[in-house]
C-alpha atoms as a PDB file:
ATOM      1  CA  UNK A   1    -180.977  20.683  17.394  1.00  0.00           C
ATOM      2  CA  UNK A   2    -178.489  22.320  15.600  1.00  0.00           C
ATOM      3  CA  UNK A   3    -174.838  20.496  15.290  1.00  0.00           C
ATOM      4  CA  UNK A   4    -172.923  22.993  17.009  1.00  0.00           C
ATOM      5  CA  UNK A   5    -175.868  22.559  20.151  1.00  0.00           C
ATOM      6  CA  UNK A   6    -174.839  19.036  20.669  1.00  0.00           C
ATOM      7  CA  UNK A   7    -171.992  18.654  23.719  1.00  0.00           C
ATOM      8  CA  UNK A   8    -170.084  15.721  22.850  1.00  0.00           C
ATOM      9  CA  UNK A   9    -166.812  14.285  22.766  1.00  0.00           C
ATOM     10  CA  UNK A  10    -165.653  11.548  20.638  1.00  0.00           C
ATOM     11  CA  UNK A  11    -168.367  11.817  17.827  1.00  0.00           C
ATOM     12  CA  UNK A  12    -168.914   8.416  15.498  1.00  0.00           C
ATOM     13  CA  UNK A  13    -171.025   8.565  12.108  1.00  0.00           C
ATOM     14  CA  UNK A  14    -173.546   6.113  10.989  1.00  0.00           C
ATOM     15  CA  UNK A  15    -175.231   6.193   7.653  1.00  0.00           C
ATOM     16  CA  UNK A  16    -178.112   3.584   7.890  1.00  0.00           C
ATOM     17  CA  UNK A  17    -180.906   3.534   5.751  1.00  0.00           C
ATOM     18  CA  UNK A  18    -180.828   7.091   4.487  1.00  0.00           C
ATOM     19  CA  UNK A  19    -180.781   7.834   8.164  1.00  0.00           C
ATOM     20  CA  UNK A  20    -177.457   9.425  10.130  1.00  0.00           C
ATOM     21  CA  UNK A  21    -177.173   8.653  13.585  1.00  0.00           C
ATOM     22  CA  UNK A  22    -174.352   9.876  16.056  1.00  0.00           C
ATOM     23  CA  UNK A  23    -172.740   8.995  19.092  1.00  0.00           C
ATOM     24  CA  UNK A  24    -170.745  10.182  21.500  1.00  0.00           C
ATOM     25  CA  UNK A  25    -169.029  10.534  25.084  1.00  0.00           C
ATOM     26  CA  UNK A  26    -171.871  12.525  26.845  1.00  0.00           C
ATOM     27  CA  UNK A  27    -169.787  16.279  27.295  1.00  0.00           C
ATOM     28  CA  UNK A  28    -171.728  16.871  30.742  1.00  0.00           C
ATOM     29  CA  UNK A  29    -170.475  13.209  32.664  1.00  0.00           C
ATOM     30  CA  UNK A  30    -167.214  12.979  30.475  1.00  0.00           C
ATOM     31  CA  UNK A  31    -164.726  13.147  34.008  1.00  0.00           C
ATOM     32  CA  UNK A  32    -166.814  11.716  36.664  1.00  0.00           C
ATOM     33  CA  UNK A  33    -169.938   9.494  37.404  1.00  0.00           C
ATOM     34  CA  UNK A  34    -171.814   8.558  34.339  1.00  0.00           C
ATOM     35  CA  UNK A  35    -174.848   6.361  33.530  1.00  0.00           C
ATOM     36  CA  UNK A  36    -175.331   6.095  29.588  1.00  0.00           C
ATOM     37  CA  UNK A  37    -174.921   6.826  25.925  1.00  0.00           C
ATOM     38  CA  UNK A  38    -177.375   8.818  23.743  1.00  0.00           C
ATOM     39  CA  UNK A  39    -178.206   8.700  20.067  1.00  0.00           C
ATOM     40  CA  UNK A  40    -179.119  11.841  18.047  1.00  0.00           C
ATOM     41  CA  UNK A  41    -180.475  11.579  14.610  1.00  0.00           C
ATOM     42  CA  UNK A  42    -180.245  13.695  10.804  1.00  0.00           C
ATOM     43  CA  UNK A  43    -180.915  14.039   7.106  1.00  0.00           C
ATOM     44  CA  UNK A  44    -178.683  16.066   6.807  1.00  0.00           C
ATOM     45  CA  UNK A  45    -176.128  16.611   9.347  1.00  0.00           C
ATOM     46  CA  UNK A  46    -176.829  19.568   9.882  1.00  0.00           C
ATOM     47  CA  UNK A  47    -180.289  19.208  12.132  1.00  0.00           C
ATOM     48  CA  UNK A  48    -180.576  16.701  14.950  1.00  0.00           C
ATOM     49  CA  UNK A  49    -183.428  15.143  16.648  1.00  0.00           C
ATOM     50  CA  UNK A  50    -183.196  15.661  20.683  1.00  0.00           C
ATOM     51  CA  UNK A  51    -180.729  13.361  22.001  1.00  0.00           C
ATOM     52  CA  UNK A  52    -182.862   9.522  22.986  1.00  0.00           C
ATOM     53  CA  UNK A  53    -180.780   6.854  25.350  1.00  0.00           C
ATOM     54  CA  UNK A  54    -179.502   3.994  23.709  1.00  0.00           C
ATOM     55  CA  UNK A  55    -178.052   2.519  27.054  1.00  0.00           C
ATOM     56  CA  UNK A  56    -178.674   3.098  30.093  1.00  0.00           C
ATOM     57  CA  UNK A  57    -177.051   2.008  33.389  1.00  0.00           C
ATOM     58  CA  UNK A  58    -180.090  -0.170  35.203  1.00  0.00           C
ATOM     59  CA  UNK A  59    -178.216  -0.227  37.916  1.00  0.00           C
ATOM     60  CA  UNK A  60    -176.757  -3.865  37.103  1.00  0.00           C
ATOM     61  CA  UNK A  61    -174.124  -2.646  35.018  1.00  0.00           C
ATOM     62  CA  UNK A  62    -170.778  -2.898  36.130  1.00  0.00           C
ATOM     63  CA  UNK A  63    -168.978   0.579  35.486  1.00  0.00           C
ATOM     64  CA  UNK A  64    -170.050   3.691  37.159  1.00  0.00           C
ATOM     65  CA  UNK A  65    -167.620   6.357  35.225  1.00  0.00           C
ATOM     66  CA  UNK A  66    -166.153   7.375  32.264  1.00  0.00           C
ATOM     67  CA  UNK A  67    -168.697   6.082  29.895  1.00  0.00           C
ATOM     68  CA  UNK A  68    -166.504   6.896  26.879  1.00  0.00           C
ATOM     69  CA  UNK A  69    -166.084   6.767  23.137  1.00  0.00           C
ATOM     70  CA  UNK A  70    -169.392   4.290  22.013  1.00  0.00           C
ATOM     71  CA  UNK A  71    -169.237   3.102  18.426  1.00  0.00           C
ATOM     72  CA  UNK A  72    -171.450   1.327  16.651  1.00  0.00           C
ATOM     73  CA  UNK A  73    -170.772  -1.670  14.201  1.00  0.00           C
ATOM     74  CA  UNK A  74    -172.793  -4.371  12.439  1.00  0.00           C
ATOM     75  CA  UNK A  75    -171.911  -7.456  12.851  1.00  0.00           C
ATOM     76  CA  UNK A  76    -173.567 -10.999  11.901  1.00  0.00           C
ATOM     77  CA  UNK A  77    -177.036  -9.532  11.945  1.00  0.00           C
ATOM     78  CA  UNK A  78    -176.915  -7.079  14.731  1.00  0.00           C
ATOM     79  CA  UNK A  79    -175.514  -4.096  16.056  1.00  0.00           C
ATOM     80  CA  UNK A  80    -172.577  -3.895  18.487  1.00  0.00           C
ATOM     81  CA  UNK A  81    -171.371  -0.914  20.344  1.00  0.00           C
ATOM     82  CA  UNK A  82    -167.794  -0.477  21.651  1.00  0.00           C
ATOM     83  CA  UNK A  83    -167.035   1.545  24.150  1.00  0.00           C
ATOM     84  CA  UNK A  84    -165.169   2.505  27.753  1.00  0.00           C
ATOM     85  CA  UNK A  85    -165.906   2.299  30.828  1.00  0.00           C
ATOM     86  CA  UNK A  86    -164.785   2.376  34.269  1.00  0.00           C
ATOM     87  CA  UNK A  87    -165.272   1.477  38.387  1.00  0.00           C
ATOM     88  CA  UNK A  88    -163.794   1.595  41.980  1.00  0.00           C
ATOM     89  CA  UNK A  89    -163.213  -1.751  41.204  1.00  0.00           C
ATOM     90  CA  UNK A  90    -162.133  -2.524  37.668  1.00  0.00           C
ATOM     91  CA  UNK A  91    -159.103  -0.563  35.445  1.00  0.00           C
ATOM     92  CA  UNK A  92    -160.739   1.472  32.407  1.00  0.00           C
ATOM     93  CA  UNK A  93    -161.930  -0.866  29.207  1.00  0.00           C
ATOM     94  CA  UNK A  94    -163.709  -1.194  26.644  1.00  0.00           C
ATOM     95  CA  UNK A  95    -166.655  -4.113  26.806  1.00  0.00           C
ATOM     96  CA  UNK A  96    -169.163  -4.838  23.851  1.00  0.00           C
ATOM     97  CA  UNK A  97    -172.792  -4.221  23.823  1.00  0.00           C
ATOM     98  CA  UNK A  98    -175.498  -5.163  21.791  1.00  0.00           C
ATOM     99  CA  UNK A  99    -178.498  -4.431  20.247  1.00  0.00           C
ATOM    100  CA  UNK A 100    -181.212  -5.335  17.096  1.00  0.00           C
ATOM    101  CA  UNK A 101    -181.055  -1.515  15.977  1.00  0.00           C
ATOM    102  CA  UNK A 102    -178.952   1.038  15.498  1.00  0.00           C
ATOM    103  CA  UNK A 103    -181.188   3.167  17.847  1.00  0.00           C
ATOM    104  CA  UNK A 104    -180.945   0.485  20.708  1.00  0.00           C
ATOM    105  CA  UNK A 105    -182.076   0.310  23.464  1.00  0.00           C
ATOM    106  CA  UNK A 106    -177.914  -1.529  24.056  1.00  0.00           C
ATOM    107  CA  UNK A 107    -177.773  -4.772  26.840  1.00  0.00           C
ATOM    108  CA  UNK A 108    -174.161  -5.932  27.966  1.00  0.00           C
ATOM    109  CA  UNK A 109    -172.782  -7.684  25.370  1.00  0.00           C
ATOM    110  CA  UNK A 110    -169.183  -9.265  26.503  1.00  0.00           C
ATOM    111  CA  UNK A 111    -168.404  -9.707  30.575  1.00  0.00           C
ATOM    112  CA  UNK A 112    -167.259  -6.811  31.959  1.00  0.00           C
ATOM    113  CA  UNK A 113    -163.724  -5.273  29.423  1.00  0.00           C
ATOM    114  CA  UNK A 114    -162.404  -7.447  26.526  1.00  0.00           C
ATOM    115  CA  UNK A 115    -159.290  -5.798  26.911  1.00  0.00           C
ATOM    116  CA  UNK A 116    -157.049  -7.224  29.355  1.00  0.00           C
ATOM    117  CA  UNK A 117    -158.358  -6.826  32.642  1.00  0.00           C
ATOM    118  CA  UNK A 118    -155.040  -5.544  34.656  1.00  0.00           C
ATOM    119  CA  UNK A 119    -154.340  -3.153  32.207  1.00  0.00           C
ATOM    120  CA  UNK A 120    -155.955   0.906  31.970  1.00  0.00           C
ATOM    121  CA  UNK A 121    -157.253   0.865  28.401  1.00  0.00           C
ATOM    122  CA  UNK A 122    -159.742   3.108  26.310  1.00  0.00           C
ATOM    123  CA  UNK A 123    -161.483   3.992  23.129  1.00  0.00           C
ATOM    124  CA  UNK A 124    -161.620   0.053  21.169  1.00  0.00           C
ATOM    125  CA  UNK A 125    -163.149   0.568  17.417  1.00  0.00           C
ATOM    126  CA  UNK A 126    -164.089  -2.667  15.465  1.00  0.00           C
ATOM    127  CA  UNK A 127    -161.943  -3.796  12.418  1.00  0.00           C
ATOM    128  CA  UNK A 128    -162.568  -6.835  10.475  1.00  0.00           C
ATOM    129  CA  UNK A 129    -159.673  -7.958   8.539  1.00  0.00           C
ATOM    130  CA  UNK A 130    -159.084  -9.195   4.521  1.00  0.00           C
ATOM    131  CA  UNK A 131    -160.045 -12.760   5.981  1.00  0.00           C
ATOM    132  CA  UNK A 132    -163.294 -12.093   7.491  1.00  0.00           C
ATOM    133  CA  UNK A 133    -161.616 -12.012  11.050  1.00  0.00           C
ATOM    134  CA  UNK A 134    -162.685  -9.743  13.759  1.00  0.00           C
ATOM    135  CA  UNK A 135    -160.129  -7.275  15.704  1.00  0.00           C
ATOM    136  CA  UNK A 136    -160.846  -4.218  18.533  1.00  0.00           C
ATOM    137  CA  UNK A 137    -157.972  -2.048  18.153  1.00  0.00           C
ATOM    138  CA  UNK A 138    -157.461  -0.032  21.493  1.00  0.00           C
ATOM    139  CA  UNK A 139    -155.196   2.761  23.536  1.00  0.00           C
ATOM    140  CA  UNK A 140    -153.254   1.040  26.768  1.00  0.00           C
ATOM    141  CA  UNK A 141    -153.262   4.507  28.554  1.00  0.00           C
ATOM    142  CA  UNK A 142    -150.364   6.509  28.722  1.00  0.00           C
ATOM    143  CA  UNK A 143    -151.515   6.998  32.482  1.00  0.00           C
ATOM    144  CA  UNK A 144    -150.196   3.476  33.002  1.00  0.00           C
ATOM    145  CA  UNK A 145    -147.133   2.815  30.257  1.00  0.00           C
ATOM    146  CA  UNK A 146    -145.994   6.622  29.866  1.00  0.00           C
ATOM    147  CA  UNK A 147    -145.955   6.313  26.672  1.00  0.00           C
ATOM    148  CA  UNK A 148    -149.026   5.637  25.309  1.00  0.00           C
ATOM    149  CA  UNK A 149    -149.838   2.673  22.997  1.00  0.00           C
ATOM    150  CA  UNK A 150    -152.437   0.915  20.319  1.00  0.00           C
ATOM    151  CA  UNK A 151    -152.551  -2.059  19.911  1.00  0.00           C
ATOM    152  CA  UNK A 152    -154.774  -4.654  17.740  1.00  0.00           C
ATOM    153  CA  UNK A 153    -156.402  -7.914  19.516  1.00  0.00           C
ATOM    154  CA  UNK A 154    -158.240 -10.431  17.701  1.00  0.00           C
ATOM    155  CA  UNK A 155    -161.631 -11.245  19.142  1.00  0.00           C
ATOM    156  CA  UNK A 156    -163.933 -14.318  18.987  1.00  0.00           C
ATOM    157  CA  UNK A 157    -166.481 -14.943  16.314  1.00  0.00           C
ATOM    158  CA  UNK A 158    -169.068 -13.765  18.770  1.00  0.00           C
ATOM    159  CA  UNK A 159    -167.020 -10.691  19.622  1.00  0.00           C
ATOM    160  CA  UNK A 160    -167.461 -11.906  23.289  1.00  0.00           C
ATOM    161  CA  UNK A 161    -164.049 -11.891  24.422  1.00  0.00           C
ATOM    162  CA  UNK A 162    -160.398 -11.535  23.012  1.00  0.00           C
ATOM    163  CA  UNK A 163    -159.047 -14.639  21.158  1.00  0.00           C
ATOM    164  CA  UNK A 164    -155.349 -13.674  21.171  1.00  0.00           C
ATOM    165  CA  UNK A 165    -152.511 -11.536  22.838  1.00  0.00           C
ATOM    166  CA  UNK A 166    -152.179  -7.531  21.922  1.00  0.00           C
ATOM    167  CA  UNK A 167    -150.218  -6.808  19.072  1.00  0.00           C
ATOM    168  CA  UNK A 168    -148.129  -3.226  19.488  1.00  0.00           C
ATOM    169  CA  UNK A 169    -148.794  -1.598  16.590  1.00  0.00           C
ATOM    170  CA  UNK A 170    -147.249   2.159  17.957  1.00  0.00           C
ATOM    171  CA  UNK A 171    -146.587   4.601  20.494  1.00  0.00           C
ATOM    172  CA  UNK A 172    -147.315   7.758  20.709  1.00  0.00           C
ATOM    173  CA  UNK A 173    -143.628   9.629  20.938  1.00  0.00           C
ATOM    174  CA  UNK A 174    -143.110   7.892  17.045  1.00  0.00           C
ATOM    175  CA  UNK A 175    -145.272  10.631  15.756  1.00  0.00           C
ATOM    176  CA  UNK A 176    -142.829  13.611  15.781  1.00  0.00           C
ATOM    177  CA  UNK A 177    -145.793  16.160  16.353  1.00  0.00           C
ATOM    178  CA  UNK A 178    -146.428  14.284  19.329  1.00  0.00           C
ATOM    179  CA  UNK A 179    -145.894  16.690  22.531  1.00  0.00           C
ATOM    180  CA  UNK A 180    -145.089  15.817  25.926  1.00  0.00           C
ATOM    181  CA  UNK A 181    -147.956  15.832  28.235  1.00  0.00           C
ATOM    182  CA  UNK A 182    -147.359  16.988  32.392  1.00  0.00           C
ATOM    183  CA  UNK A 183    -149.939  15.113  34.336  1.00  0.00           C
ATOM    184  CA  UNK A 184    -151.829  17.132  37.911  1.00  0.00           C
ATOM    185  CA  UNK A 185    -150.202  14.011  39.569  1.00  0.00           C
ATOM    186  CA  UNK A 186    -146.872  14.709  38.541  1.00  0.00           C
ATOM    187  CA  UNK A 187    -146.533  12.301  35.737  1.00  0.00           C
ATOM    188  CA  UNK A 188    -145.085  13.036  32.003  1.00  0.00           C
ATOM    189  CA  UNK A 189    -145.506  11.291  29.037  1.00  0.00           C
ATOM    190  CA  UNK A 190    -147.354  10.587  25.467  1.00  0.00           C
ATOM    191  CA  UNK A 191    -151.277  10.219  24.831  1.00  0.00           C
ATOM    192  CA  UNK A 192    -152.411   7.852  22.393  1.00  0.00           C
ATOM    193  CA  UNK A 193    -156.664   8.252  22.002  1.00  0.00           C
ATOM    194  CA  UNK A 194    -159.451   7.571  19.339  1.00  0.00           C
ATOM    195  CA  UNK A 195    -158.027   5.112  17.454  1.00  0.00           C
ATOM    196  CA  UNK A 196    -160.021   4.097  13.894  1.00  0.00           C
ATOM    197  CA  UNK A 197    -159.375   2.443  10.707  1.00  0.00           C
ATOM    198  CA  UNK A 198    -160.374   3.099   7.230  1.00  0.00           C
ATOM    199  CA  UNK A 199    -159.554   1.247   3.866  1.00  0.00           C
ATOM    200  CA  UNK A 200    -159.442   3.509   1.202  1.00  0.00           C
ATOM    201  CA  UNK A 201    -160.483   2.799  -2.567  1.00  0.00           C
ATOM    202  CA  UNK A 202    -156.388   2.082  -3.268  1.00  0.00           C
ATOM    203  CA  UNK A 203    -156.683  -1.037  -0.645  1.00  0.00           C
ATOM    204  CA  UNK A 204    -154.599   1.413   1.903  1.00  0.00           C
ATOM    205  CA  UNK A 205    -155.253   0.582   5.286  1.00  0.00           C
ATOM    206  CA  UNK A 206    -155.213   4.178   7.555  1.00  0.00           C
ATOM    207  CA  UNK A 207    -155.303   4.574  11.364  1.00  0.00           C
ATOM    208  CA  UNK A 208    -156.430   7.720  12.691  1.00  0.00           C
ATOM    209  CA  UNK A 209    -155.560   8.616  16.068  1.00  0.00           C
ATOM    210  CA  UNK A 210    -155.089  11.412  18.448  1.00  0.00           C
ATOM    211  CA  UNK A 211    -152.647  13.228  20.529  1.00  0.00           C
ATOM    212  CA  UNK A 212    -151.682  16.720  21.989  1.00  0.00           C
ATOM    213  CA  UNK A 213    -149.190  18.846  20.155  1.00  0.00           C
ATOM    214  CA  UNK A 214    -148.199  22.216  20.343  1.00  0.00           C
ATOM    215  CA  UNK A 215    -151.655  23.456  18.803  1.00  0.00           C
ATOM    216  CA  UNK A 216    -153.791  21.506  21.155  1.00  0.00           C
ATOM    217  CA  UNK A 217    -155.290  17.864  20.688  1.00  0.00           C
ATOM    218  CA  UNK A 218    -154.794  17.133  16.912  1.00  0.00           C
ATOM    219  CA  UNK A 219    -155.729  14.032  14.494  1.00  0.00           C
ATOM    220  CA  UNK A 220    -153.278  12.265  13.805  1.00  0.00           C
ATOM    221  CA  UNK A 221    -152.811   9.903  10.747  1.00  0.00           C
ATOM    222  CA  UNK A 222    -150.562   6.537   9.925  1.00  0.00           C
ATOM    223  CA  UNK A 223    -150.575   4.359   7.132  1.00  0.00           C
ATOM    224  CA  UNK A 224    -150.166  -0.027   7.166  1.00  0.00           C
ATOM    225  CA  UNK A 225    -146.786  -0.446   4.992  1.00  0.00           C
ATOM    226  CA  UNK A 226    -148.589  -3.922   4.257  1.00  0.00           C
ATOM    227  CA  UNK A 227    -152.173  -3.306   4.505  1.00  0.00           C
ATOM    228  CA  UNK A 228    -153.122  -5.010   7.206  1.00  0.00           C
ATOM    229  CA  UNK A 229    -152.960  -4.753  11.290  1.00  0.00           C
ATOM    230  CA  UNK A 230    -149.902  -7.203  10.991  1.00  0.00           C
ATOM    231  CA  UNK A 231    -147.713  -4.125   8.885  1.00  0.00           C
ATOM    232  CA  UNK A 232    -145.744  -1.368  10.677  1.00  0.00           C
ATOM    233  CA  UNK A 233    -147.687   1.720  10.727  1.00  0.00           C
ATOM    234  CA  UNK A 234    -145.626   4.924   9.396  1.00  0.00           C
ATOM    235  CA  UNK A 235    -147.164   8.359  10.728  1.00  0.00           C
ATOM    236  CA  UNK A 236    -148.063  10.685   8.352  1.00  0.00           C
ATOM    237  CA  UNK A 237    -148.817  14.115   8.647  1.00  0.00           C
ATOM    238  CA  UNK A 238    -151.750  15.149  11.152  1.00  0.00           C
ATOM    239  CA  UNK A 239    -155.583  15.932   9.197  1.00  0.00           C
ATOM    240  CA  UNK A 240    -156.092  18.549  11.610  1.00  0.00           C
ATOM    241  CA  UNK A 241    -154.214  20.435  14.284  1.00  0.00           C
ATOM    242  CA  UNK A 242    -156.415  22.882  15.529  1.00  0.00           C
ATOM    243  CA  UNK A 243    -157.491  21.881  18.837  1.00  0.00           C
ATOM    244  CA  UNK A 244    -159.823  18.876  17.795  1.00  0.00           C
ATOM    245  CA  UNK A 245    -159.764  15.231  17.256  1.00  0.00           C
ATOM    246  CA  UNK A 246    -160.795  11.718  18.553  1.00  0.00           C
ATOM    247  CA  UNK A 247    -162.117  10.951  14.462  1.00  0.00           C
ATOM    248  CA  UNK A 248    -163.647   9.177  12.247  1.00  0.00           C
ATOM    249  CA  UNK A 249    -163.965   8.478   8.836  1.00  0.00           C
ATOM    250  CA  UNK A 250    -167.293   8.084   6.879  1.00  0.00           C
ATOM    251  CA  UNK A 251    -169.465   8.363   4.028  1.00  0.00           C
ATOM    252  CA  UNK A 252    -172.331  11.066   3.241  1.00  0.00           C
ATOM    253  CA  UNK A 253    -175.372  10.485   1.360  1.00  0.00           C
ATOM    254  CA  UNK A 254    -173.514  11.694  -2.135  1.00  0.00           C
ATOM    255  CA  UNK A 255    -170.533   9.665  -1.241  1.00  0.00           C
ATOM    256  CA  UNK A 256    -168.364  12.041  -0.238  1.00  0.00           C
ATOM    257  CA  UNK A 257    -166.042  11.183   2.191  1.00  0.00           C
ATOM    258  CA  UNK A 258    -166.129  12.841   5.640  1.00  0.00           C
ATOM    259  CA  UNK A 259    -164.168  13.809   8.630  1.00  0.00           C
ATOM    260  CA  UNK A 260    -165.989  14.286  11.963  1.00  0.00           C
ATOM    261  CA  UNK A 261    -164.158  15.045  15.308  1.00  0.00           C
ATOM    262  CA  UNK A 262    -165.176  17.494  18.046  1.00  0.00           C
ATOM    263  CA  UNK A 263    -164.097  20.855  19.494  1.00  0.00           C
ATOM    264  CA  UNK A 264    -162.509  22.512  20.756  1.00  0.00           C
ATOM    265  CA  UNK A 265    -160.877  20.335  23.683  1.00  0.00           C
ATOM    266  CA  UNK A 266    -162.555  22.152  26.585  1.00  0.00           C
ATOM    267  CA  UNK A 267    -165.247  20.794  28.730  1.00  0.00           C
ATOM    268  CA  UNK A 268    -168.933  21.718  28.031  1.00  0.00           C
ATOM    269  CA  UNK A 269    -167.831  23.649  24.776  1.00  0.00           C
ATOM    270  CA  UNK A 270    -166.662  20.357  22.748  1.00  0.00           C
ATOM    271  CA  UNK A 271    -169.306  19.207  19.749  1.00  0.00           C
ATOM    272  CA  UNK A 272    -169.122  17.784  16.495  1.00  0.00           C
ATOM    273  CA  UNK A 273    -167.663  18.829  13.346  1.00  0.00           C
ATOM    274  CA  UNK A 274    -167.503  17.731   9.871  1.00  0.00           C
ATOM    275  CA  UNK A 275    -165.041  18.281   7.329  1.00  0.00           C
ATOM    276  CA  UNK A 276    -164.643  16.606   3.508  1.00  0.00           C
ATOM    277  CA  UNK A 277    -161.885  15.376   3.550  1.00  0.00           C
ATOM    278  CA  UNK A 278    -159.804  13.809   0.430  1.00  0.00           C
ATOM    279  CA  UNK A 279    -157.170  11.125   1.336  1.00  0.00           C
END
């Protein structure tokens, strides 16, 4: 397959053994019943292998739609996938799954969301601070708060559950491209989506998110003033405004470094890009 014949949303990069493999919100399911994530594969980012499950929804798994946003992260030995989900029953969150390859097959990881259970919450990425200590940084939805928020949470060794409170680290309306949003059901406010972090060779500790502005859905960038998830984050110009984002940040085989985000934001037409990028 070629990259621009894959329909996904929320694309994530992993280089692994000379091998890329990427992720994503399924483009077909995105807004309603779902059952799973797949995993395509490259040399060269450019040609894919056929799309394979990683997980799959046995039927024992708790969420039934909205399979969002999967990353995947090693982590003491194995492979851990973060991603959202959703029921009848339980508010939007991200839970943890797990598996011995990057390929899969996933199993339920954590029990049901990590993130707090009353709250609507999407798209948790992994960070792992200067001490060693693990974090999933995460939107609380602007569906729910109006303006939308990220926020950082530590989590416990075994990345089971949370071991702390959400820390605010923005909202939405402090990036002044940030546009106003009307909602079907009547409701205004700020989106806050994709969040991911990236430590550049200068120790600089970015966040990329995303939002709508008056081009579309854009990438948004903000910088740690101390480095860490503790600092206040200062927005900084968006890396791309022209109706595409949800990011990330990664390495190619030469090292350079890479943007990839789909779009454009329209269902069934939304796939991958990449873009070098110099921070």
């Amino acid at each position: 397959m070629r990259t621009e014949e894959i329909n996904i949303r929320d694309p994530f990069v992993l280089l692994w053994k000379d091998t890329y493999y990427l992720y994503g919100t399924r483009g077909a399911t995105c807004w309603g019943p779902a059952t799973g994530f797949d995993v395509y594969q490259s040399q060269d980012l450019e040609n894919w292998s056929a799309p394979q499950p990683c997980f799959e929804n046995d039927g024992a798994f708790w969420a039934t739609m909205n399979y969002w946003a999967p990353e995947v992260h090693p982590w003491r030995g194995a492979w851990y996938m973060f991603a959202s989900f959703k029921s009848e029953e339980k508010h939007r969150g991200t839970a943890i799954l797990r598996a011995e390859s990057p390929a899969g097959p996933f199993q339920p990881w954590s029990e049901g969301p990590v993130t707090p259970e009353d709250w609507e919450c999407l798209d948790g990425t992994f960070y792992v601070d200067r001490q060693g200590r693990p974090w999933i940084i995460f939107c609380h939805e602007w569906v729910q708060v109006g303006d939308g928020e990220i926020l950082a949470m530590p989590l416990t060794e075994d990345l089971k559950e949370s071991a702390g409170e959400p820390r605010l680290l923005f909202r939405a309306s402090e990036a002044a491209w940030a546009k106003e949003v009307h909602h079907s059901s009547g409701q205004t406010g700020y989106v806050t989506d994709g969040p991911f972090l990236w430590r550049d060779e200068n120790d600089r500790l970015l966040l990329l998110w995303s939002s709508l502005s008056e081009t579309g859905y854009t990438q948004g960038l903000a910088i740690s003033e101390n480095g860490e998830v503790d600092g206040k984050f200062i927005q900084l110009p968006p890396l791309f405004r022209e109706d595409g984002g949800h990011g990330m940040l990664f390495r190619d085989k030469k090292g350079q470094l890479m943007l990839t985000l789909h779009r454009p934001n329209e269902h069934l037409k939304e796939h991958p890009i990449f873009l070098p990028v110099d921070l």
